[in-house]
C-alpha atoms as a PDB file:
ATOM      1  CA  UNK A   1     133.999  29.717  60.497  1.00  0.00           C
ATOM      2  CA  UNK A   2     136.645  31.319  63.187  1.00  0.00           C
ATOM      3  CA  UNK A   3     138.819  32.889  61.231  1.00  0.00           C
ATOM      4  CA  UNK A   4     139.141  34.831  58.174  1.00  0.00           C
ATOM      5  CA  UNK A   5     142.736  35.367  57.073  1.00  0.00           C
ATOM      6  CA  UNK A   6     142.885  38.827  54.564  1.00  0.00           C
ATOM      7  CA  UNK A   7     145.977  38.932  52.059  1.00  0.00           C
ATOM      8  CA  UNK A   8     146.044  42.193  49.611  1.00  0.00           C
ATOM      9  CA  UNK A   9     147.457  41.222  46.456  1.00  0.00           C
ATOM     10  CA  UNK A  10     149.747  43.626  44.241  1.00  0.00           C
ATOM     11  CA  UNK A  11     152.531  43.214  41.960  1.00  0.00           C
ATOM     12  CA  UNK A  12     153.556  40.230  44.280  1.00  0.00           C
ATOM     13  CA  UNK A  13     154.005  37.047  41.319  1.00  0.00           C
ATOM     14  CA  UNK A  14     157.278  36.254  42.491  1.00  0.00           C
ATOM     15  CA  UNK A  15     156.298  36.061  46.612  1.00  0.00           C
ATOM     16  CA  UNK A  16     152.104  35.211  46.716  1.00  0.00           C
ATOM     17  CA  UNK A  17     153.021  31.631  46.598  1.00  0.00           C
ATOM     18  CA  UNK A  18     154.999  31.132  49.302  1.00  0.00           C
ATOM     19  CA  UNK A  19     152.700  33.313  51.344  1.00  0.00           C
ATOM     20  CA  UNK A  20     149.675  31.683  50.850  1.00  0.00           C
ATOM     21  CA  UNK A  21     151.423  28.240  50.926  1.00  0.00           C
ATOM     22  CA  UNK A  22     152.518  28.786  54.470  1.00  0.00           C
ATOM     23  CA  UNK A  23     148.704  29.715  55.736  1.00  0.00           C
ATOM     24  CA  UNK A  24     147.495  27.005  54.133  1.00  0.00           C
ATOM     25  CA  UNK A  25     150.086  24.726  56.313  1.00  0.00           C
ATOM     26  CA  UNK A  26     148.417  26.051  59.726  1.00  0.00           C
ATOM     27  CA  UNK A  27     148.038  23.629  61.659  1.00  0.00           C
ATOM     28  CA  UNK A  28     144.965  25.407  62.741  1.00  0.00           C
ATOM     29  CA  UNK A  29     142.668  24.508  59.965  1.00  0.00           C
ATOM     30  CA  UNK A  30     138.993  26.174  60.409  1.00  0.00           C
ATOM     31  CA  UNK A  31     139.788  29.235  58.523  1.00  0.00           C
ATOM     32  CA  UNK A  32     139.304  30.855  55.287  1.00  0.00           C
ATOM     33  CA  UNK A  33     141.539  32.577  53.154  1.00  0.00           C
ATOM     34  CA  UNK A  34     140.668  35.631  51.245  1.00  0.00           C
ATOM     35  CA  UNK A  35     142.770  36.894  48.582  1.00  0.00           C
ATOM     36  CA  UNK A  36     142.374  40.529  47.426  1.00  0.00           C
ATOM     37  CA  UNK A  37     143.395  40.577  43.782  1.00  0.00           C
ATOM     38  CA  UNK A  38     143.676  45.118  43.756  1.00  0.00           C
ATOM     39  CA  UNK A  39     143.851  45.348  39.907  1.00  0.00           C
ATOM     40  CA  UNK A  40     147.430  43.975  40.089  1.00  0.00           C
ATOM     41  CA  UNK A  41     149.556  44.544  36.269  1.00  0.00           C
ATOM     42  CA  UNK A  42     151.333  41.220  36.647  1.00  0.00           C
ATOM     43  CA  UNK A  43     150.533  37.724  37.059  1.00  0.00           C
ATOM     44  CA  UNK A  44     149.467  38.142  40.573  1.00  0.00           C
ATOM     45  CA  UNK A  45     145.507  37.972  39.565  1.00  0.00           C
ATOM     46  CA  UNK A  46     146.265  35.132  37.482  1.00  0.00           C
ATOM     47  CA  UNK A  47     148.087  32.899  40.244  1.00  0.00           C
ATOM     48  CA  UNK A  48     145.192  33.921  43.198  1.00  0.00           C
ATOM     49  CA  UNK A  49     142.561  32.215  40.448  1.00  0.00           C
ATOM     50  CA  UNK A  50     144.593  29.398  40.356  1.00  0.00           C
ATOM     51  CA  UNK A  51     145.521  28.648  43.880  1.00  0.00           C
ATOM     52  CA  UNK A  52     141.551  28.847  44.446  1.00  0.00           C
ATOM     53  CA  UNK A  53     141.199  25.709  42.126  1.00  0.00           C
ATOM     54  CA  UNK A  54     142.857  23.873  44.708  1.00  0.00           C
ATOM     55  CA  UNK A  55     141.850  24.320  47.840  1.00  0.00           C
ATOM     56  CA  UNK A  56     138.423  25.230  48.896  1.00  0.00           C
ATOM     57  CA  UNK A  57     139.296  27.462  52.045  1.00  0.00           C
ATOM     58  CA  UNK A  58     140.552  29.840  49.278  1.00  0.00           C
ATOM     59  CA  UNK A  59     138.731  32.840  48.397  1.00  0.00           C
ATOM     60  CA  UNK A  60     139.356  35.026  45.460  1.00  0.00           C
ATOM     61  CA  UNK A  61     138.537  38.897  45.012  1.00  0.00           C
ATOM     62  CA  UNK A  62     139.282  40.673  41.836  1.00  0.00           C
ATOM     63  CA  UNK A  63     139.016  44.857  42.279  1.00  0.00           C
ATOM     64  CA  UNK A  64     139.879  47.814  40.450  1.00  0.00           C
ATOM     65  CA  UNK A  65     143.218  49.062  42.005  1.00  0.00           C
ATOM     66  CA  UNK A  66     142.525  51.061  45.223  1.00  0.00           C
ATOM     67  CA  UNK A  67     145.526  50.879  47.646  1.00  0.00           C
ATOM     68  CA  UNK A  68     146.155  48.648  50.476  1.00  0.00           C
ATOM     69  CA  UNK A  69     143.573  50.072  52.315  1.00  0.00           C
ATOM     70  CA  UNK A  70     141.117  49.493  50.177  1.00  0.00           C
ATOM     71  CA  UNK A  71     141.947  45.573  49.931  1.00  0.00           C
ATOM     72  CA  UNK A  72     142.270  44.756  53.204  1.00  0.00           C
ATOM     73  CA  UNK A  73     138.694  46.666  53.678  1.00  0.00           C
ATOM     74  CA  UNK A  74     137.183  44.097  50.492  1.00  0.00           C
ATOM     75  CA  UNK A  75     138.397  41.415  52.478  1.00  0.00           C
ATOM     76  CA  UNK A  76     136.357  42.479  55.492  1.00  0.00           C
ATOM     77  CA  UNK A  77     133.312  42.990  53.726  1.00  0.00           C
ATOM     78  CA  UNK A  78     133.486  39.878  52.601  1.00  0.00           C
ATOM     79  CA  UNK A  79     135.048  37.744  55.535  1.00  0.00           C
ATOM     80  CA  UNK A  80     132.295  35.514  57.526  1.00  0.00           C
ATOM     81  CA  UNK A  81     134.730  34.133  60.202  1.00  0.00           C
ATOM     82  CA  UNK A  82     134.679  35.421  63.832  1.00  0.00           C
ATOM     83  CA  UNK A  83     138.023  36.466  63.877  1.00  0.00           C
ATOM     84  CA  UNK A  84     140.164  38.879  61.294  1.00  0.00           C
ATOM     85  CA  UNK A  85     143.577  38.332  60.831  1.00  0.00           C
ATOM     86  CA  UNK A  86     146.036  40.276  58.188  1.00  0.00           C
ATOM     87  CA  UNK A  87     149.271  38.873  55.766  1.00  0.00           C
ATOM     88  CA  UNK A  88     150.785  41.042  53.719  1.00  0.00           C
ATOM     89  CA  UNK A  89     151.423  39.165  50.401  1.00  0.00           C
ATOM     90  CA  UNK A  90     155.291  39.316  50.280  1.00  0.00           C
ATOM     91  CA  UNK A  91     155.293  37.672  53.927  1.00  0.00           C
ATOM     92  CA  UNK A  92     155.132  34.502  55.385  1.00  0.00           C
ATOM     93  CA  UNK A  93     153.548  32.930  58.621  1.00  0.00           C
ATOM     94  CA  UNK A  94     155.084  30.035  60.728  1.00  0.00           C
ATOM     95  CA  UNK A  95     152.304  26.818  60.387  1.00  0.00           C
ATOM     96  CA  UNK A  96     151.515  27.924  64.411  1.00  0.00           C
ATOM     97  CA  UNK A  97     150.807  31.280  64.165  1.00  0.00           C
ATOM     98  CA  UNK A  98     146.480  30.939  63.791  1.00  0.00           C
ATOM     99  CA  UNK A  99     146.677  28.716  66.400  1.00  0.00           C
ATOM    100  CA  UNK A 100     148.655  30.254  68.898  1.00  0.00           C
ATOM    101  CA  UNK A 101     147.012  33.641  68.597  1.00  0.00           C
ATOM    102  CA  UNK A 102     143.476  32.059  68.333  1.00  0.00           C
ATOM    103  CA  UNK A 103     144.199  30.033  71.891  1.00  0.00           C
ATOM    104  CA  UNK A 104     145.778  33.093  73.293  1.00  0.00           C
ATOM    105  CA  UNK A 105     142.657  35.310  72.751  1.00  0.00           C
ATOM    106  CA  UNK A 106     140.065  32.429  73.909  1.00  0.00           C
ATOM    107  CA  UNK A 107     142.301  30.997  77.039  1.00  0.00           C
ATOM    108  CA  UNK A 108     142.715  34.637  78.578  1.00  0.00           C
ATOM    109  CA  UNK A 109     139.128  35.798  77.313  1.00  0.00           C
ATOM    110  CA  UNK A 110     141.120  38.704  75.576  1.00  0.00           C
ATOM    111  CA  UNK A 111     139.314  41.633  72.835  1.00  0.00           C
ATOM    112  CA  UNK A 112     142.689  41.400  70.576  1.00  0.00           C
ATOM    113  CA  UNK A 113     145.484  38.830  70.717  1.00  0.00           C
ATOM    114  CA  UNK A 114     149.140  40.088  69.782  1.00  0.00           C
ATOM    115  CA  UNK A 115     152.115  38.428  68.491  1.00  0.00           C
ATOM    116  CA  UNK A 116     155.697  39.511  67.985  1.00  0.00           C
ATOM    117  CA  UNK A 117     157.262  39.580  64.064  1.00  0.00           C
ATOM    118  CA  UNK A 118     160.375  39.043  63.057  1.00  0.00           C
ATOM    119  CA  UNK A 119     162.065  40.641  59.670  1.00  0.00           C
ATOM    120  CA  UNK A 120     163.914  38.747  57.290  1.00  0.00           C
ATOM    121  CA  UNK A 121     165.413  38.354  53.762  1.00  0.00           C
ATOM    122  CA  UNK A 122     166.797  34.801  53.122  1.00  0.00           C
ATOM    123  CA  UNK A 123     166.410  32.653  56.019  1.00  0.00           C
ATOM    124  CA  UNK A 124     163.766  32.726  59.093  1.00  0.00           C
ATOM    125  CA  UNK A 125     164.869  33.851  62.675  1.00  0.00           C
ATOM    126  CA  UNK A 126     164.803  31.460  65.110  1.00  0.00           C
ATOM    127  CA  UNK A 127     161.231  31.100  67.045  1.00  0.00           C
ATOM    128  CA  UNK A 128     160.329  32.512  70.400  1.00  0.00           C
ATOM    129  CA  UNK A 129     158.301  30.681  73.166  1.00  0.00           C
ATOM    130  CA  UNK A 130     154.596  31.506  73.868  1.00  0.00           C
ATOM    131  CA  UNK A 131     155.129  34.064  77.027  1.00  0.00           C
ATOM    132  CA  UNK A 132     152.322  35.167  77.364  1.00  0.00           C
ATOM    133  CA  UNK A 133     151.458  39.397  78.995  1.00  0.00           C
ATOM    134  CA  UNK A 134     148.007  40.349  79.504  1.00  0.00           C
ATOM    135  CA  UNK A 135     146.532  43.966  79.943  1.00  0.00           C
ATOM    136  CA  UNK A 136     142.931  45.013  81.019  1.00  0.00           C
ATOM    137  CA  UNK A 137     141.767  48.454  80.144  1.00  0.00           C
ATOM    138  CA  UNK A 138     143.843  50.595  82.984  1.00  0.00           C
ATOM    139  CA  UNK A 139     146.876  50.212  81.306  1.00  0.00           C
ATOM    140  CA  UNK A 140     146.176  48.803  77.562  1.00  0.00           C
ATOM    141  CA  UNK A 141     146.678  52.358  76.006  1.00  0.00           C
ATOM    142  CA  UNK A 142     150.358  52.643  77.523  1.00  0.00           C
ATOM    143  CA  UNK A 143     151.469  49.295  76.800  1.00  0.00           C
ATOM    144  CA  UNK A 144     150.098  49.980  72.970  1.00  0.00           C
ATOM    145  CA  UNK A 145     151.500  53.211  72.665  1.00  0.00           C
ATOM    146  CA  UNK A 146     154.758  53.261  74.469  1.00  0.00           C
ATOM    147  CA  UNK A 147     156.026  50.276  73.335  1.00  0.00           C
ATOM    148  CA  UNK A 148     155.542  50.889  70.118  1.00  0.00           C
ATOM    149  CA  UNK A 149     153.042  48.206  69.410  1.00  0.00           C
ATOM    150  CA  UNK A 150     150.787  50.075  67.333  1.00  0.00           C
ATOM    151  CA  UNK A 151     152.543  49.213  64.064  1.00  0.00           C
ATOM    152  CA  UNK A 152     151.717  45.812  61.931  1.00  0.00           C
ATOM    153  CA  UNK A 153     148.242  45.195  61.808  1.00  0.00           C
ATOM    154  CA  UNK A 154     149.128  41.823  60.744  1.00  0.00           C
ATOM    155  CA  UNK A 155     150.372  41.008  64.365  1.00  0.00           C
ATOM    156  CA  UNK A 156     146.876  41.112  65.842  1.00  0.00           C
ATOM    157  CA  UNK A 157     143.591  38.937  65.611  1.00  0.00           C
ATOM    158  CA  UNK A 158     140.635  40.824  66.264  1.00  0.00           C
ATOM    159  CA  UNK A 159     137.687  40.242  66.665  1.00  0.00           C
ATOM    160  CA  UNK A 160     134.824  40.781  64.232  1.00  0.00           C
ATOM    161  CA  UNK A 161     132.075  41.832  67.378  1.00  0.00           C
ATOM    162  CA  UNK A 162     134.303  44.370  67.937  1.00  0.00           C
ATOM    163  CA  UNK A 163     135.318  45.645  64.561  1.00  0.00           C
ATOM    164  CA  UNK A 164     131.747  46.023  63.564  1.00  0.00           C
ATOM    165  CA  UNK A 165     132.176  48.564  61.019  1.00  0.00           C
ATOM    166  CA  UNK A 166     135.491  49.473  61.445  1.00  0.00           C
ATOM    167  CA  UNK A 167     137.290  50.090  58.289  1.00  0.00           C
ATOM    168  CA  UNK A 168     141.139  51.281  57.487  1.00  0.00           C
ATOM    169  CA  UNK A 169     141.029  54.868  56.219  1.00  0.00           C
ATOM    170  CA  UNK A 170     142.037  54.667  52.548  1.00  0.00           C
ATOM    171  CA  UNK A 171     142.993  58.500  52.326  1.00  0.00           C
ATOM    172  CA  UNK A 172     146.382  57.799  54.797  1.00  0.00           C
ATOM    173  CA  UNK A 173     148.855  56.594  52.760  1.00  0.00           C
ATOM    174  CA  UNK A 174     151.525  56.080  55.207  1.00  0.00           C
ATOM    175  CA  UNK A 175     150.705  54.742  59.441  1.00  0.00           C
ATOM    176  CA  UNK A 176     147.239  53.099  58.053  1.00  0.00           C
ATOM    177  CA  UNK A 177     148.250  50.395  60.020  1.00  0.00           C
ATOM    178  CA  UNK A 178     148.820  52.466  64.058  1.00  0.00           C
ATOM    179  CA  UNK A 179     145.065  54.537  62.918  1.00  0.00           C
ATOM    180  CA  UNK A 180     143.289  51.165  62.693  1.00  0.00           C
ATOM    181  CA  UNK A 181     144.886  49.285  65.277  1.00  0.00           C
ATOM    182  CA  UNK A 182     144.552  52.451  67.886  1.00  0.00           C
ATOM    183  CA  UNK A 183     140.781  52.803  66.930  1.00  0.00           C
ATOM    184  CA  UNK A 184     140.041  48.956  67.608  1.00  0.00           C
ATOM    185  CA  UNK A 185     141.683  48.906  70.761  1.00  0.00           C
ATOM    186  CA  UNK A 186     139.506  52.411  72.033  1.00  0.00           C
ATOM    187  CA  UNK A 187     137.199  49.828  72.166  1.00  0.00           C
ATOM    188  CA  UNK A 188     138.519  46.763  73.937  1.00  0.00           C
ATOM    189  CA  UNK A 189     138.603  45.603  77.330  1.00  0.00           C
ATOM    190  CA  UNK A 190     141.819  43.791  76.980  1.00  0.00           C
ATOM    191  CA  UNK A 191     144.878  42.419  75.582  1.00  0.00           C
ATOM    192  CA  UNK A 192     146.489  39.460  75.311  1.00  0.00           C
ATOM    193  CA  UNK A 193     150.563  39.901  74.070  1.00  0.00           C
ATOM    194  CA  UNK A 194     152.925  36.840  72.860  1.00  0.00           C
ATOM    195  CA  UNK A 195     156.799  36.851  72.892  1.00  0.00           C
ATOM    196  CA  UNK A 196     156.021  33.985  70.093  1.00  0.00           C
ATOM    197  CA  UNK A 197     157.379  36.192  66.768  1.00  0.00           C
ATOM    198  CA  UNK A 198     155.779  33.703  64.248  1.00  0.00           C
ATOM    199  CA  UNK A 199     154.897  36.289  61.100  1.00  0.00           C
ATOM    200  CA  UNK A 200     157.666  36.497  59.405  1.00  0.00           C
ATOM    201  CA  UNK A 201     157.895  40.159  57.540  1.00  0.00           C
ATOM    202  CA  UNK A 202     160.081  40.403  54.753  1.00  0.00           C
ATOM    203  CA  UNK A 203     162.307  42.866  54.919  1.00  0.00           C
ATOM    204  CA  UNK A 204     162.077  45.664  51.416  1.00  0.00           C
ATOM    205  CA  UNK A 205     164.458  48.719  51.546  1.00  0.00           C
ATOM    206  CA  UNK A 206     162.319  50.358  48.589  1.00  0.00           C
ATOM    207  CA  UNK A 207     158.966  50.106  50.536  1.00  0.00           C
ATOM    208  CA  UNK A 208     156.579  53.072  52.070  1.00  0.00           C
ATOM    209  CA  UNK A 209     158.289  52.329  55.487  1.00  0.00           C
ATOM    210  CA  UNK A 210     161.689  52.345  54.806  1.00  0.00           C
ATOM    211  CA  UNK A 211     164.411  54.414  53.002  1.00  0.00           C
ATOM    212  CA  UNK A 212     164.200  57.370  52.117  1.00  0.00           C
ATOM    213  CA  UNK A 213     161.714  59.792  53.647  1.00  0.00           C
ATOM    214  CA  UNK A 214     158.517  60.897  51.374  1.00  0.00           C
ATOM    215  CA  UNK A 215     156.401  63.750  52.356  1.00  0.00           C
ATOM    216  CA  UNK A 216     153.430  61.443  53.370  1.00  0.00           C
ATOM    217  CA  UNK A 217     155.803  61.220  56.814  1.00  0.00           C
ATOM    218  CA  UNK A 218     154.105  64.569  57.413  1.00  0.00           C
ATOM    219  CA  UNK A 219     150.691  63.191  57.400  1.00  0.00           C
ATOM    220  CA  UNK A 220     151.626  60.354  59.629  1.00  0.00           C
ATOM    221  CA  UNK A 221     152.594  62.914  62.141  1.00  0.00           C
ATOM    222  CA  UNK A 222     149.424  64.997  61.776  1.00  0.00           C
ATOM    223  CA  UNK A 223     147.588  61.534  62.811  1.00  0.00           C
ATOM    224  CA  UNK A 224     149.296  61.294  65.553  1.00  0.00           C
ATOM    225  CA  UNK A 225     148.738  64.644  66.930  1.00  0.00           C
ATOM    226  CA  UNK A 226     145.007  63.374  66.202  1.00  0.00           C
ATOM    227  CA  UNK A 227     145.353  60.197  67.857  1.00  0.00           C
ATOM    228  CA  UNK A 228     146.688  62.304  71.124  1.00  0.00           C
ATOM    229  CA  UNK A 229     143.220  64.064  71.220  1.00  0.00           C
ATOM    230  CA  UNK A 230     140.939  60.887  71.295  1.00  0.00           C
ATOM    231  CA  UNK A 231     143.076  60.391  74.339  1.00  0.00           C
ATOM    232  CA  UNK A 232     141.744  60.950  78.615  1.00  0.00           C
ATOM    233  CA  UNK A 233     143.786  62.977  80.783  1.00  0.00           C
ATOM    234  CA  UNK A 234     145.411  59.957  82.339  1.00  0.00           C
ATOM    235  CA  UNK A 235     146.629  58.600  79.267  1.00  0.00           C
ATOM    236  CA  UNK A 236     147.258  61.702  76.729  1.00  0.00           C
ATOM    237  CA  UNK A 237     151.065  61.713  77.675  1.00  0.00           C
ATOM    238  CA  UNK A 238     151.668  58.150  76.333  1.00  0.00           C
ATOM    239  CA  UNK A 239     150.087  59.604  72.953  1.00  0.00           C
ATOM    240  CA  UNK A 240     152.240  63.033  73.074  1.00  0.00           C
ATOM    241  CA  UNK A 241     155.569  60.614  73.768  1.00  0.00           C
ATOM    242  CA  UNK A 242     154.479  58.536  70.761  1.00  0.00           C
ATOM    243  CA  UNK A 243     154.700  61.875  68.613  1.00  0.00           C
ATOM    244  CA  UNK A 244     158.068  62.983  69.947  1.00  0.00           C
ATOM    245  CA  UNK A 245     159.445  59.229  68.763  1.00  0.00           C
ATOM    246  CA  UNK A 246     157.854  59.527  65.226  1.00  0.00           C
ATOM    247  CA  UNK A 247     159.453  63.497  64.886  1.00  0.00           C
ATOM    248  CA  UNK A 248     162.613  62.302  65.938  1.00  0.00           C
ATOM    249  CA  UNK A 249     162.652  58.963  64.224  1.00  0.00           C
ATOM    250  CA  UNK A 250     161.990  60.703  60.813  1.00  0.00           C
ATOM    251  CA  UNK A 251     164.350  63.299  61.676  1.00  0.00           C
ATOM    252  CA  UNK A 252     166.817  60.499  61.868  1.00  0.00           C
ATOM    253  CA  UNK A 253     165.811  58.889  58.642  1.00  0.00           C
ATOM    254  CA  UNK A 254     166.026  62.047  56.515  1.00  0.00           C
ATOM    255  CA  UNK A 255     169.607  62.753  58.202  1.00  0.00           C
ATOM    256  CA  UNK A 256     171.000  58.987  57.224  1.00  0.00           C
ATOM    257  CA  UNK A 257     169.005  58.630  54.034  1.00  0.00           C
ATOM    258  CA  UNK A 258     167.663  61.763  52.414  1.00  0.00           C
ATOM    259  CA  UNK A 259     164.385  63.020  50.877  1.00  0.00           C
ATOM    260  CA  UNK A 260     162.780  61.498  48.264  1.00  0.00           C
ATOM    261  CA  UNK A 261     160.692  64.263  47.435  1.00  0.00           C
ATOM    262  CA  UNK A 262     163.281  67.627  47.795  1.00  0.00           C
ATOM    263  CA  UNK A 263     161.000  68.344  51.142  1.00  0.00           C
ATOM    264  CA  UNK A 264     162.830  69.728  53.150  1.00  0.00           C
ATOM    265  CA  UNK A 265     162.095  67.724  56.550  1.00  0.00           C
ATOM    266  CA  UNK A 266     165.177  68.516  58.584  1.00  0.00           C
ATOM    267  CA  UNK A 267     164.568  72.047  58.803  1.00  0.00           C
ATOM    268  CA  UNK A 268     160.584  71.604  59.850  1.00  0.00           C
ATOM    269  CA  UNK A 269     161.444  69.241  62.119  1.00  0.00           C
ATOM    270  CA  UNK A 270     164.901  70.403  63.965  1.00  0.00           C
ATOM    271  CA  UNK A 271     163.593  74.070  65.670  1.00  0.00           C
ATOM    272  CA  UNK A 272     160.424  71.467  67.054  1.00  0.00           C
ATOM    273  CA  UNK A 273     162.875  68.830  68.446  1.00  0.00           C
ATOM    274  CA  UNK A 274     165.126  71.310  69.817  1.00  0.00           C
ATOM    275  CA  UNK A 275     162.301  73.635  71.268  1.00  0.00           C
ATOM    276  CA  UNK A 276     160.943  70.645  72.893  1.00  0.00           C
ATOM    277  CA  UNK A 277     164.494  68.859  73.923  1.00  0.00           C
ATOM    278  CA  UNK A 278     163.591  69.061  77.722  1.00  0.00           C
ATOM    279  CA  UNK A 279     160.254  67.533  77.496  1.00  0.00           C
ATOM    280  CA  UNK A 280     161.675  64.852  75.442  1.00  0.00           C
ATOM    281  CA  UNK A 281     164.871  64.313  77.462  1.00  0.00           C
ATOM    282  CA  UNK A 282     162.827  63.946  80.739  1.00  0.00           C
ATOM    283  CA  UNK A 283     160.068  61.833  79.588  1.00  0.00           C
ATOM    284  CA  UNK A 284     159.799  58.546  81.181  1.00  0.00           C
ATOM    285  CA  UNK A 285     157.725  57.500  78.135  1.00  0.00           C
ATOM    286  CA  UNK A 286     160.471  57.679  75.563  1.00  0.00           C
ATOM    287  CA  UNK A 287     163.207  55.373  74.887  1.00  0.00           C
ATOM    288  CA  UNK A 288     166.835  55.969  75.868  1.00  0.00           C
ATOM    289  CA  UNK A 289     167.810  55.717  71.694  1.00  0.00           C
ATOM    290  CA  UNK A 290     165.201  58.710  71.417  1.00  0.00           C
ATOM    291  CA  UNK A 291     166.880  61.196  73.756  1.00  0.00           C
ATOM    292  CA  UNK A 292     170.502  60.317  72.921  1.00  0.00           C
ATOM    293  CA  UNK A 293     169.468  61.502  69.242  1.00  0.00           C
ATOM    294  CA  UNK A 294     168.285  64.460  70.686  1.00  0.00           C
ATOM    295  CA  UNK A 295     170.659  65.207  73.110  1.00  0.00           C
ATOM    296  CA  UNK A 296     173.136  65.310  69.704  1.00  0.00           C
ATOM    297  CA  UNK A 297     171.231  67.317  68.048  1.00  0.00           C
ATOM    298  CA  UNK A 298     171.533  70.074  71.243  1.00  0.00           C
ATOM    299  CA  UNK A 299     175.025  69.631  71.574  1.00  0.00           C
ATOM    300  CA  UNK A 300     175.831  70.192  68.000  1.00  0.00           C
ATOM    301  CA  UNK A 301     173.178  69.692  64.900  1.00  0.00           C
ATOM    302  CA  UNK A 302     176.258  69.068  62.106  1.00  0.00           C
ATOM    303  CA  UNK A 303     178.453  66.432  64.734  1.00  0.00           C
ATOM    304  CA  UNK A 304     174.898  64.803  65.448  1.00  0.00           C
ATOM    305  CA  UNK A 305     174.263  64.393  61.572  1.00  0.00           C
ATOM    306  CA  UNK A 306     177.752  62.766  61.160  1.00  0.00           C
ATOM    307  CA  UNK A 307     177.896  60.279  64.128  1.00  0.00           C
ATOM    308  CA  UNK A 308     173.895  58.822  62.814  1.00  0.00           C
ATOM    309  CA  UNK A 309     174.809  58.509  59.135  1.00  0.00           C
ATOM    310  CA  UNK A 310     178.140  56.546  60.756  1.00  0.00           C
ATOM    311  CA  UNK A 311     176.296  54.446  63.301  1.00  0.00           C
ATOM    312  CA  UNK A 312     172.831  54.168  62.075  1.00  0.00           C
ATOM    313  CA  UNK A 313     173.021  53.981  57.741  1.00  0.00           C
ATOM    314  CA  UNK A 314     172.717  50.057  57.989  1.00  0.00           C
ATOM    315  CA  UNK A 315     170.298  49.875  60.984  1.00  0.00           C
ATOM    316  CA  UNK A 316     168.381  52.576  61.015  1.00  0.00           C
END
């Protein structure tokens, strides 16, 4: 077995269809498929059961509900294939998309092979070609961390060697996904990164990740002040930039959206950002988008607020 595909199931009846219909098209076909039924309310359970009936690649776990975490680590315990690869259960995956990164990762003798994604709603972007970036060791850590390719576990295959015993930490609620890929990749030799954005990641305004901000932004913060200290010397500053982008980036989110829980995350957040303006202005680790925010903020906190909720409230 090379690969064993991992799809967490919960409250997903009206998507887990399509998703598993469109892994089951790969055109890459020695792979299993390992659905994670987490104690779903809803027909979800019910539909997984049935989809096993009819194809035998299909693997079906029922648990009590645990989180997302907790699936996706069920579906490791229980995956035999050399490889680990991750769909989210509302998503789908272009027919190419095991076999590109599968060929990627044995062609360039790689420790993880990466993918672009692409968001959608209705109808699926257009496809990139299969240019293809490889890192070694040296610089893995800054291409990972500065360009902001620590989120989506689902656009990696790893490999299970490596993983060993490896699990996503079911207490973070929030970033699970830049904790587990920035552990796995501590240990790896190299990387192998695709233009080709074949996972297709459907795009919810009322998910964990997106509108407004929830206190558990706090404790994604905290883990990356604890992902700077696993860090060397040589590559601690990539970490401390990817901080600065998550402060201001949540700043921006609680300006042009608002709490969700009354926290009040402008305040904690604004004397940090401005106490720290310089470092963040004259990083060459942070994006231009980054310091223009912040640059706002010093020239005037209430103009800044206005011009993002204008520019940034459908984009953001």
């Amino acid at each position: 077995m090379k690969i064993s595909v991992i799809v967490p199931v919960y409250k997903v009846e009206k998507y887990i269809n399509q998703c598993v219909e469109s892994i089951l098209n790969q055109t890459f076909e020695d792979f299993e498929l390992i659905l994670v039924d987490d104690g779903s309310p809803d027909n979800s359970g019910a539909i997984c059961d049935e989809l096993a009936l009819t194809d035998g690649r299909i693997v079906c776990i029922h648990k009590e509900n645990g989180g997302l975490s907790s699936a996706r680590n069920a579906g490791i315990d229980m995956a035999k294939g050399d490889y680990i690869a991750f769909v989210d259960s509302d998503d789908i995956i272009d027919k190419e998309m095991l076999q590109v990164m599968y060929s990627n990762i044995v062609k360039y003798n790689a420790d993880i092979s990466g993918i672009e994604y692409a968001e959608f709603s209705q109808d699926l972007p257009q496809l990139k070609k299969n240019k293809i970036i490889k890192f070694k060791q040296k610089n893995l850590m800054e291409f990972i961390m500065q360009k902001n390719r620590l989120y989506c576990v689902v656009r990696y295959l790893y490999k299970k060697s490596i993983l060993q015993n490896q699990r996503f930490d079911c207490d973070i609620k929030l970033g699970e996904d830049q904790i587990f890929i920035f552990d796995y990749v501590l240990k790896c030799g190299s990387l192998v990164m695709s233009d080709y954005n074949g996972y297709y990641y459907r795009r919810n305004i009322n998910s964990l990740s997106n509108g407004q901000l929830k206190s558990s932004c706090i404790g994604e913060l905290d883990n990356r002040l604890k992902m700077i200290e696993k860090l060397d010397k040589k590559t601690k500053k990539y970490g401390q930039a990817h901080y600065w982008k998550g402060v201001v980036a949540y700043w921006t989110r609680a300006v042009v959206y608002g709490t969700a829980e009354g926290f009040d995350f402008e305040s904690i957040y604004t004397k940090e950002i401005k106490k720290n303006a310089l470092r963040i202005i004259f990083s060459r680790h942070i994006e231009l988008k980054y310091k223009a925010i912040c640059m706002l903020m010093c020239l005037g906190e209430k103009n800044a607020k206005k011009i993002l909720k204008k520019a940034l409230a459908d984009r953001w």
